[in-house]
Protein backbone atom coordinates (compact mmCIF):
# COMPACT_ATOMS: atom_id res chain seq x y z
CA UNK A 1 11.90 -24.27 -16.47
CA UNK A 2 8.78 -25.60 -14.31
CA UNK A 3 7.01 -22.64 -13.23
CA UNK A 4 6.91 -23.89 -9.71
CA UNK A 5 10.50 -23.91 -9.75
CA UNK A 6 10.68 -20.41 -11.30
CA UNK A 7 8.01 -19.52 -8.09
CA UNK A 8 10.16 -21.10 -5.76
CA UNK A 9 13.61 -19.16 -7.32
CA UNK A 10 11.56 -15.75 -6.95
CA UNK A 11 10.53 -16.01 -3.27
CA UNK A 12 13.99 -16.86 -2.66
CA UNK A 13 15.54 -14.11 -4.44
CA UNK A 14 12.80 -11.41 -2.62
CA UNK A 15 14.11 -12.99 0.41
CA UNK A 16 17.65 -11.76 -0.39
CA UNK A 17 16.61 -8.75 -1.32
CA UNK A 18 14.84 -7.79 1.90
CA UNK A 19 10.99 -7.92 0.67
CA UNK A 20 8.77 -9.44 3.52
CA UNK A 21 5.74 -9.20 1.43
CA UNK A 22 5.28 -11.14 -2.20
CA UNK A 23 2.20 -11.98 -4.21
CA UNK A 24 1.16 -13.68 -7.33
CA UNK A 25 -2.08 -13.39 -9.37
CA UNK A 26 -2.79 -14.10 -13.22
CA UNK A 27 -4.10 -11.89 -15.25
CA UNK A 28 -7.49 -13.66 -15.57
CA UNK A 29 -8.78 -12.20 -12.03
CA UNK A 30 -8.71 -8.88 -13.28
CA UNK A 31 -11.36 -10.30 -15.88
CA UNK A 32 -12.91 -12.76 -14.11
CA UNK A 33 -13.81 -11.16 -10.30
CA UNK A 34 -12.51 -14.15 -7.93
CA UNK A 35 -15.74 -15.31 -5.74
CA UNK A 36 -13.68 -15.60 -2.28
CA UNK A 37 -12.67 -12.26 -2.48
CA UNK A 38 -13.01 -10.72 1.48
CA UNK A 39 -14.45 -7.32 -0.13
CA UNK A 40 -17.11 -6.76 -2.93
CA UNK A 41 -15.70 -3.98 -5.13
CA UNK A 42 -18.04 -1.32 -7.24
CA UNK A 43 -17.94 -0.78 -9.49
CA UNK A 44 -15.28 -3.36 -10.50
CA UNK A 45 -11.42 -2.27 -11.96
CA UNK A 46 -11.74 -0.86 -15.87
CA UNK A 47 -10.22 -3.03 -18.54
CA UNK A 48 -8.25 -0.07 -18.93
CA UNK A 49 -6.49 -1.00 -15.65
CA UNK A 50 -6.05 -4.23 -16.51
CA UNK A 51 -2.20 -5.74 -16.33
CA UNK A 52 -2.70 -7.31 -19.56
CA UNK A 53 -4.57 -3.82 -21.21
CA UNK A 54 -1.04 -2.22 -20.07
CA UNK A 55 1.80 -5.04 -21.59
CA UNK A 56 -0.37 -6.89 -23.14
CA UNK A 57 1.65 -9.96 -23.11
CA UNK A 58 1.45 -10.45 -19.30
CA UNK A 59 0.50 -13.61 -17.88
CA UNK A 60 1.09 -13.06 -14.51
CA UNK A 61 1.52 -9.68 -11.55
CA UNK A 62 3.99 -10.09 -8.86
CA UNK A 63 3.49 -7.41 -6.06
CA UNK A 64 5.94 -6.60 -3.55
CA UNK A 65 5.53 -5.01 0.12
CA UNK A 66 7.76 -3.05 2.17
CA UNK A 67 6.49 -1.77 5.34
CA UNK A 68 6.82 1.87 6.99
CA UNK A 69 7.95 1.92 10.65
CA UNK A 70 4.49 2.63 13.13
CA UNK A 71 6.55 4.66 15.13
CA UNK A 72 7.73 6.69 12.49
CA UNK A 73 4.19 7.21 11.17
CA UNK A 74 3.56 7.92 14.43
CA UNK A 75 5.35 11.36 13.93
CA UNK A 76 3.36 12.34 10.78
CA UNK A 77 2.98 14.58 8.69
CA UNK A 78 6.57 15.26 9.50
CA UNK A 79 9.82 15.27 7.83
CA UNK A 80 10.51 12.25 9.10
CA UNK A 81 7.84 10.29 7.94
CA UNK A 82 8.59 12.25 4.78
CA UNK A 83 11.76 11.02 4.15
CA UNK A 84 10.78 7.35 5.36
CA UNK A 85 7.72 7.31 2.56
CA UNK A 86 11.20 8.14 -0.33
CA UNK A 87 13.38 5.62 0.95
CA UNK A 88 10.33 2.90 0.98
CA UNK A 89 9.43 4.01 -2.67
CA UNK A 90 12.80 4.30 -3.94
CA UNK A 91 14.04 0.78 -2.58
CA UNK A 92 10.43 -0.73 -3.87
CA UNK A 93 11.42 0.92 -7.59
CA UNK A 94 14.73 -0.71 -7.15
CA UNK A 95 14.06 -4.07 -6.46
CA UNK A 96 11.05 -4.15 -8.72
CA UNK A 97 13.53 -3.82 -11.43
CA UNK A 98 15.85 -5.88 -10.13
CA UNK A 99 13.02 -8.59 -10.07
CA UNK A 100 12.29 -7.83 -13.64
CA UNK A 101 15.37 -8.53 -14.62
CA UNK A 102 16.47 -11.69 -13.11
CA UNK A 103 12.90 -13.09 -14.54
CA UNK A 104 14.50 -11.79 -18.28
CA UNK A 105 17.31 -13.32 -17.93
CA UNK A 106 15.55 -16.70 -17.79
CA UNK A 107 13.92 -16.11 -20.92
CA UNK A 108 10.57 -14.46 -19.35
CA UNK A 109 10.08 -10.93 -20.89
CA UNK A 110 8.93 -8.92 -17.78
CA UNK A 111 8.81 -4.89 -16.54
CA UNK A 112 8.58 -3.48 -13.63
CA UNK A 113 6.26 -0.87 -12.58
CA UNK A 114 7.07 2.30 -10.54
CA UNK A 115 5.48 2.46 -6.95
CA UNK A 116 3.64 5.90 -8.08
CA UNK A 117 2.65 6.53 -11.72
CA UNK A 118 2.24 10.59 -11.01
CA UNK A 119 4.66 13.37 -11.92
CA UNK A 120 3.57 15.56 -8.97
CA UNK A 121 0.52 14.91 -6.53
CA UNK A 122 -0.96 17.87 -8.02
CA UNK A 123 -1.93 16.16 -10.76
CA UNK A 124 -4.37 13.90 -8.86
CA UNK A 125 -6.08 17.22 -7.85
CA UNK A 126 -7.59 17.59 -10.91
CA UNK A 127 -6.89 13.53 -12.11
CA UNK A 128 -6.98 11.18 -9.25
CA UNK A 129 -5.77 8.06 -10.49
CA UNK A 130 -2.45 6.85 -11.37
CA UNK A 131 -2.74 3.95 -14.77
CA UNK A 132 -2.71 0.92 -12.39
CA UNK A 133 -3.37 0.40 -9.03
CA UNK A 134 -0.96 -1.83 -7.08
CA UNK A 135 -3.25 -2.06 -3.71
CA UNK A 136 -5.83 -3.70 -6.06
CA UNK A 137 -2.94 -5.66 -7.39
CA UNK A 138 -2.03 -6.93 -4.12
CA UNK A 139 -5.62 -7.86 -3.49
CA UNK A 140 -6.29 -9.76 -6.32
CA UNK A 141 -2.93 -11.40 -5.22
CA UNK A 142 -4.48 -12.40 -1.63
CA UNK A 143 -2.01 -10.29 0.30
CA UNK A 144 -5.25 -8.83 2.22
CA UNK A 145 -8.16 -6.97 2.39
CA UNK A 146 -9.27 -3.71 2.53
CA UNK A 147 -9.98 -1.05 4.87
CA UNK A 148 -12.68 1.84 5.42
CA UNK A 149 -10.42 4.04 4.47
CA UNK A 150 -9.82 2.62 0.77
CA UNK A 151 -6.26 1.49 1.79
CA UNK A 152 -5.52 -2.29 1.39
CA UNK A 153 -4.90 -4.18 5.47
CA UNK A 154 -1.94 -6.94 5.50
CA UNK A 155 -2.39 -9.67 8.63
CA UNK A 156 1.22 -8.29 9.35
CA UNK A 157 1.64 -3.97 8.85
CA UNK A 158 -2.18 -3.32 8.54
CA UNK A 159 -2.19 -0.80 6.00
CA UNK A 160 1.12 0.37 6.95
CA UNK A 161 2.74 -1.07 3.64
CA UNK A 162 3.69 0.60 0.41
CA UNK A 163 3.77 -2.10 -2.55
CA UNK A 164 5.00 -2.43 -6.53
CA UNK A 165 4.27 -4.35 -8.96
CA UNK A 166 6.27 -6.51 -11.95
CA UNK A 167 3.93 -7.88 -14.99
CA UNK A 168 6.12 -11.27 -16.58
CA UNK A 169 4.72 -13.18 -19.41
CA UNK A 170 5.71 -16.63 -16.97
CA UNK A 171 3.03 -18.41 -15.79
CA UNK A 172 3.98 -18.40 -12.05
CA UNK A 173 1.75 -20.26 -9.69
CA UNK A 174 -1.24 -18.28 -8.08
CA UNK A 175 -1.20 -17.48 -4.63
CA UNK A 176 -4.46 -18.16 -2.99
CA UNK A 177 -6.74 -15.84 -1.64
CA UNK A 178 -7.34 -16.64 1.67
CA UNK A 179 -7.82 -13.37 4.08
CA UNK A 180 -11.39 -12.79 5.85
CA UNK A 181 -12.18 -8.78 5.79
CA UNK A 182 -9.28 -7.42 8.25
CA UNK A 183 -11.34 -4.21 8.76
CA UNK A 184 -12.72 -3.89 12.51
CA UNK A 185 -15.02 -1.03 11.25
CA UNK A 186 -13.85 0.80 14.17
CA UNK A 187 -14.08 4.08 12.13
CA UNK A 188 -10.73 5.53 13.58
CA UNK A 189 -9.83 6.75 9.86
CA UNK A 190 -13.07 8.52 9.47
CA UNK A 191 -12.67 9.97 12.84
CA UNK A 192 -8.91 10.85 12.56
CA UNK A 193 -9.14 11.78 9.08
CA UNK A 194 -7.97 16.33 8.91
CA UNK A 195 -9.88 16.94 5.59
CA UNK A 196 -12.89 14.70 6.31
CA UNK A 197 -12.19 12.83 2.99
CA UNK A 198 -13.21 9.34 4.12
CA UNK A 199 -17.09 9.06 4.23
CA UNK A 200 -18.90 7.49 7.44
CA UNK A 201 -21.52 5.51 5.09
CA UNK A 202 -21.86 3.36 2.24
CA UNK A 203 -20.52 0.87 -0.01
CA UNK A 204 -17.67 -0.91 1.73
CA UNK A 205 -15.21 0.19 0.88
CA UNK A 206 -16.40 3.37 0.68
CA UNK A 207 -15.25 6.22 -1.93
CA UNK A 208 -12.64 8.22 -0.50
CA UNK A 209 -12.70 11.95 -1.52
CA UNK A 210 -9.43 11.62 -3.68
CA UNK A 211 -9.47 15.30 -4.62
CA UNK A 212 -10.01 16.49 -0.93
CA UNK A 213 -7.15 13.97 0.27
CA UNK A 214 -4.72 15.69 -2.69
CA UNK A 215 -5.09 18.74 -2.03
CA UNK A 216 -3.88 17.76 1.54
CA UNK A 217 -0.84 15.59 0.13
CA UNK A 218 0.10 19.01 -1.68
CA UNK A 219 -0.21 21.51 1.09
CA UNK A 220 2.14 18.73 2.78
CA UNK A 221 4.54 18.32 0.10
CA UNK A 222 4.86 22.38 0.01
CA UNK A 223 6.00 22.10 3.72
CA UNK A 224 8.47 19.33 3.03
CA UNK A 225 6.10 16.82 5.57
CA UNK A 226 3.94 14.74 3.01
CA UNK A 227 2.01 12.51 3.00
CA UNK A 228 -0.59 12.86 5.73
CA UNK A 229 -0.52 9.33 6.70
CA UNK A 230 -3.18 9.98 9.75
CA UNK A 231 -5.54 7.10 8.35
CA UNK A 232 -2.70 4.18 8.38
CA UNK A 233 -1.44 5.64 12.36
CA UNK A 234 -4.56 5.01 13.83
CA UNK A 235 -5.78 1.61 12.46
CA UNK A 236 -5.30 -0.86 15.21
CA UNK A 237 -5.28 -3.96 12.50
CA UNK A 238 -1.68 -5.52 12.07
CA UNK A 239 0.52 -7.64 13.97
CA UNK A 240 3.62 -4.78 14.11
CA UNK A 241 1.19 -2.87 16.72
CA UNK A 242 2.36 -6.28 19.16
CA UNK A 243 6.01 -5.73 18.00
CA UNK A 244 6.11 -1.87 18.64
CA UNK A 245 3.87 -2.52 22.06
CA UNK A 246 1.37 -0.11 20.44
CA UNK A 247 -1.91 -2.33 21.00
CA UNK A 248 -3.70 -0.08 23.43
CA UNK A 249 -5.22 2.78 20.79
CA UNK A 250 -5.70 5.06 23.81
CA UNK A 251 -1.77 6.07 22.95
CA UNK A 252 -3.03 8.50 20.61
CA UNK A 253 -4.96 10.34 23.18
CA UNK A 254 -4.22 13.39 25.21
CA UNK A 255 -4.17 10.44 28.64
CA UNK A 256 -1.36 11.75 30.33
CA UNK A 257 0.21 8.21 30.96
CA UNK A 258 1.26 8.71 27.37
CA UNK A 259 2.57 12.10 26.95
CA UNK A 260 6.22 11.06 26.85
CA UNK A 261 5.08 9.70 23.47
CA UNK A 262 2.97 12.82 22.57
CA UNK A 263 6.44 14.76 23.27
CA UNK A 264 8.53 12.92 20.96
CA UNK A 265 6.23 13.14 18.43
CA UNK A 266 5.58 17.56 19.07
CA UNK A 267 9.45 17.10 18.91
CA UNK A 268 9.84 15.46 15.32
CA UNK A 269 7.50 17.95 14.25
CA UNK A 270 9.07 21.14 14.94
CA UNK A 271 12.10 20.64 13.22
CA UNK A 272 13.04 20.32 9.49
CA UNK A 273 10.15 21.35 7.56
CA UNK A 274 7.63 24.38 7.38
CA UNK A 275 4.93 22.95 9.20
């Protein structure tokens, strides 16, 4: 089969599975950095990282995005929110595999990787990194660019995406990369962030405290409210903040004109876990 057609077959199929959000990048940009990249990264991914250092036989990474509600997010940490990150992960293992396997069935080995590669996020206390990283994925696929706050920015959710990834040994068509730095550098992560794990200053993007920002995730996850998600509410870049009417970032202010908001949110919060 022409790999175009085989490109064209997969965007159809994500569309009938629900995925908004689909990328394609060989395995050669993890080697070879990709000059019209919007962000300089350093140091650059280890080898160990690498698609191809993981099934060796991989020719190509297909990343999928689902988004997470902003007015869901809006409510976290909360059980809400909580149970809105499972159901994004769990659907984003699910078609993954499904993926996978329709690209088998052609003839294309192919696996599917899950959405977190961690047993419990106390392990990232002590080990911060899971063995690949599907935000950098997604970059090197030109699905965006990142943010201060380490987390990759779509055109469409911001950062307010969770993505997967599915190595094949077909040779599928690049996507280009074609996104300018999304990041307004308007510091509301730093500002908002409860642990203070996202530095003010420099190398953009900037080393996030990944120990600090665990330890957070699993005083959350204790209380049945994880993950934090402050740093992905308050970035104003994305095109659902016109959707959900949530352009003016004064919303997340104590201005009275928007405490019926405030009140919904207290209200989530109260109810179904320990916080």
């Amino acid at each position: 089969m022409k790999h175009g057609i085989l490109k064209n077959e997969l965007l159809k199929k994500c569309k009938n599975l629900g995925i908004p959000l689909v990328g394609f990048a060989p395995v050669e940009r993890w080697r070879s950095t990709p000059e019209e990249l919007p962000n300089k990264l350093f140091p650059w991914i280890p080898e160990e990282f690498w698609p191809q250092s993981i099934y060796p036989e991989a020719r190509t990474v297909i990343v999928i995005g689902l988004p997470v509600a902003l007015p869901i997010v809006e409510t976290a940490p909360s059980i809400y929110y909580h149970e809105l990150y499972k159901t994004v992960n769990a659907m984003l293992d699910s078609k993954a595999y499904e993926i996978a396997n329709f690209l088998t069935g052609k003839g294309y080995g192919s696996i599917y990787l899950p959405r977190d590669a961690y047993g419990d996020i106390k392990i990232l206390i002590e080990k911060p990194f899971a063995f690949f990283s599907h935000k950098h994925a997604a970059y090197l696929a030109g699905m965006g660019s990142f943010g201060h706050n380490n987390v990759l920015l779509t055109p469409q959710y911001g950062p307010r995406v969770r993505f997967t990834s599915i190595f094949t040994t077909a040779e599928i068509p690049p996507d280009p990369i074609r996104f300018k730095d999304l990041c307004i550098k308007c510091l509301k992560c730093v500002k908002s962030c409860p642990v203070g794990a996202i530095p003010l200053k420099g190398d953009f993007p900037p080393p996030v405290d990944k120990k600090l920002c665990a330890i957070r995730s699993a005083e959350l996850r204790d209380e049945y409210r994880s993950p934090c998600g402050i740093c992905i509410k308050v970035c104003p870049v994305g095109k659902d903040r016109d959707l959900f009417k949530r352009k003016n970032m004064s919303i997340y202010s104590r201005d009275k004109k928007f405490e019926k908001y405030h009140k919904a949110w207290e209200h989530v919060r109260r109810y179904g876990s320990k916080g």
